[in-house]
Protein backbone atom coordinates (compact mmCIF):
# COMPACT_ATOMS: atom_id res chain seq x y z
CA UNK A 1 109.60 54.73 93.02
CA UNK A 2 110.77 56.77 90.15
CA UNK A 3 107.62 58.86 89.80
CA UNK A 4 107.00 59.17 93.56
CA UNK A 5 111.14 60.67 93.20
CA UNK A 6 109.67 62.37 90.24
CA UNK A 7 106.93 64.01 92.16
CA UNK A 8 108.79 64.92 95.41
CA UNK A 9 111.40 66.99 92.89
CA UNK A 10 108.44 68.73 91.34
CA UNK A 11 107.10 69.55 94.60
CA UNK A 12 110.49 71.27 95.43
CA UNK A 13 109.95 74.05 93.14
CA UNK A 14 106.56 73.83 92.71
CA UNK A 15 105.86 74.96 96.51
CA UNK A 16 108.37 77.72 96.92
CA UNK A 17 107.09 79.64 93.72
CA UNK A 18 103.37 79.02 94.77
CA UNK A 19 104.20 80.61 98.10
CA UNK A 20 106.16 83.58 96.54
CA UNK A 21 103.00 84.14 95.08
CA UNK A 22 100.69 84.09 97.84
CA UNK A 23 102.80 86.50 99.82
CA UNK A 24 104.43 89.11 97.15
CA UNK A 25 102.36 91.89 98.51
CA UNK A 26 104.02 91.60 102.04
CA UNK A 27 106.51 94.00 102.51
CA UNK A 28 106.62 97.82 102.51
CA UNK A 29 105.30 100.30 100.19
CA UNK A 30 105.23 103.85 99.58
CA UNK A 31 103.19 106.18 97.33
CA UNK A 32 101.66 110.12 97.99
CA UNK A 33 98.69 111.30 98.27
CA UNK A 34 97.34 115.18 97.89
CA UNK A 35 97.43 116.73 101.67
CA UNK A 36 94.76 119.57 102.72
CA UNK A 37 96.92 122.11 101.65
CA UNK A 38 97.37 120.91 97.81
CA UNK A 39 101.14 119.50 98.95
CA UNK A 40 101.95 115.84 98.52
CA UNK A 41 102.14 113.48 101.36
CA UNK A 42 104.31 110.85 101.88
CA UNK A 43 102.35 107.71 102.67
CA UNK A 44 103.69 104.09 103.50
CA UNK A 45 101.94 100.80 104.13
CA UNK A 46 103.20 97.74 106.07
CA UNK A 47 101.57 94.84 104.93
CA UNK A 48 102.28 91.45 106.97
CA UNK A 49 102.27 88.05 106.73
CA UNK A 50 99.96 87.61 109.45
CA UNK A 51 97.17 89.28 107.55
CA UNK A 52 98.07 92.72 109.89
CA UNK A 53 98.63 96.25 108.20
CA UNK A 54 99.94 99.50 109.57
CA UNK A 55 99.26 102.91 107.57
CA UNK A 56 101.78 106.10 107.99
CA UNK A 57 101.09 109.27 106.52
CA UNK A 58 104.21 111.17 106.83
CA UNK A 59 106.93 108.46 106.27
CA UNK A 60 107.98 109.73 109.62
CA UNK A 61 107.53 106.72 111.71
CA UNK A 62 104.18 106.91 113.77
CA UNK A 63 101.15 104.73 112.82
CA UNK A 64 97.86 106.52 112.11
CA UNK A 65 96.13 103.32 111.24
CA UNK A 66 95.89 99.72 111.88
CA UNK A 67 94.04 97.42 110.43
CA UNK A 68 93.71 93.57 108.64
CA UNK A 69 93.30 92.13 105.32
CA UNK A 70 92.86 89.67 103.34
CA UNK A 71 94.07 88.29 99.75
CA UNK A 72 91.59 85.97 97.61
CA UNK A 73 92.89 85.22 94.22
CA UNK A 74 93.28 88.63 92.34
CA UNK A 75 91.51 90.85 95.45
CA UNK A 76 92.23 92.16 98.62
CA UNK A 77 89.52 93.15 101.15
CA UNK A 78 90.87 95.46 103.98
CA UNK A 79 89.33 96.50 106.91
CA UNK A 80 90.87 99.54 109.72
CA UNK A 81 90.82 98.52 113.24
CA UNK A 82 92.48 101.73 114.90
CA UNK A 83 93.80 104.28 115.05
CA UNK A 84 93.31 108.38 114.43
CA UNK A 85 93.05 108.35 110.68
CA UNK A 86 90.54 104.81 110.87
CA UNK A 87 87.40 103.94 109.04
CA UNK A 88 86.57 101.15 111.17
CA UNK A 89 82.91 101.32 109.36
CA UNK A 90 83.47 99.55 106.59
CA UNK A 91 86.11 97.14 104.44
CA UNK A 92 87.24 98.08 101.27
CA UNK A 93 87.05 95.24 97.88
CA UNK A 94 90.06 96.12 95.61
CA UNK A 95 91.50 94.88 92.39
CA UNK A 96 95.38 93.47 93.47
CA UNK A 97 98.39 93.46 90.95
CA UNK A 98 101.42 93.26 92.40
CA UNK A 99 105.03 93.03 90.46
CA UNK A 100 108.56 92.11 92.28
CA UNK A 101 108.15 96.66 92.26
CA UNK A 102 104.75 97.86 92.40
CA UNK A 103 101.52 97.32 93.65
CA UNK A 104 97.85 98.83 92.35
CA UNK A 105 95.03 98.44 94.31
CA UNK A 106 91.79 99.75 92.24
CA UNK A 107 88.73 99.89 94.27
CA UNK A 108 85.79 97.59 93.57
CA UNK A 109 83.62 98.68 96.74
CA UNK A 110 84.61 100.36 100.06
CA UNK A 111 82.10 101.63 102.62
CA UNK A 112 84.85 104.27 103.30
CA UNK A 113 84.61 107.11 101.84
CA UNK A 114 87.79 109.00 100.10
CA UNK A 115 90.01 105.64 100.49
CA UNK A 116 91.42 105.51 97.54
CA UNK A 117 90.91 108.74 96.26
CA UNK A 118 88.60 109.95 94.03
CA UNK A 119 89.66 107.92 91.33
CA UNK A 120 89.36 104.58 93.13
CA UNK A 121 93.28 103.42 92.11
CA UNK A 122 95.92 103.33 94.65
CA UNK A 123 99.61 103.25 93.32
CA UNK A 124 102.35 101.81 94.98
CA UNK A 125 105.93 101.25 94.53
CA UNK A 126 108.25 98.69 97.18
CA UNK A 127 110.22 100.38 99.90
């Protein structure tokens, strides 16, 4: 009885931190990008728990993309579904570290091109 106690106490903290984990990248984040006319854009990405993502350039409130993803160890594969600013051609395979702060994604493959700009790294601090 005193290891299953043992064990159940273990499991306690064990779970909560292993969850924190899986889910650190949901939340709201913010970075900007180079506009058309050499000004920088405000852009912010809603990533949720449901695997669901929403993309606003602007910071001002209306969606330009929509889209789903998913999180395998150290990657995150992303794929648009709608919206006027989609790629719904082709996922994207990035790199994922995320802190309690920021969040890089650094681009492994995407059949979209420009995503990630030309340097392949996207930059992201929690809003």
């Amino acid at each position: 009885m005193k290891y299953v106690h043992s064990f159940l106490v273990l499991l306690c903290f064990a779970l909560p931190l292993s969850l924190m984990a899986q889910s650190s990248h949901v939340g709201d984040w913010q970075t900007k990008i180079p506009a058309e006319d050499g000004t920088m854009l405000a852009l912010k990405v809603s990533l949720s728990a449901d695997g669901t993502f929403a993309v606003d350039f602007g910071n001002n409130g209306t969606i330009e993309i929509n889209g789903k993803y998913e999180v395998s160890d150290n990657q995150i594969t992303i794929q648009d579904i709608s919206g006027p600013n989609s790629c719904t051609t082709g996922k994207g395979v990035y790199k994922l570290d995320v802190s309690e702060t920021t969040m890089t994604m650094t681009r492994i493959s995407d059949g979209c091109e420009g995503r990630g700009g030309p340097d392949g790294v996207m930059a992201w601090t929690r809003s």
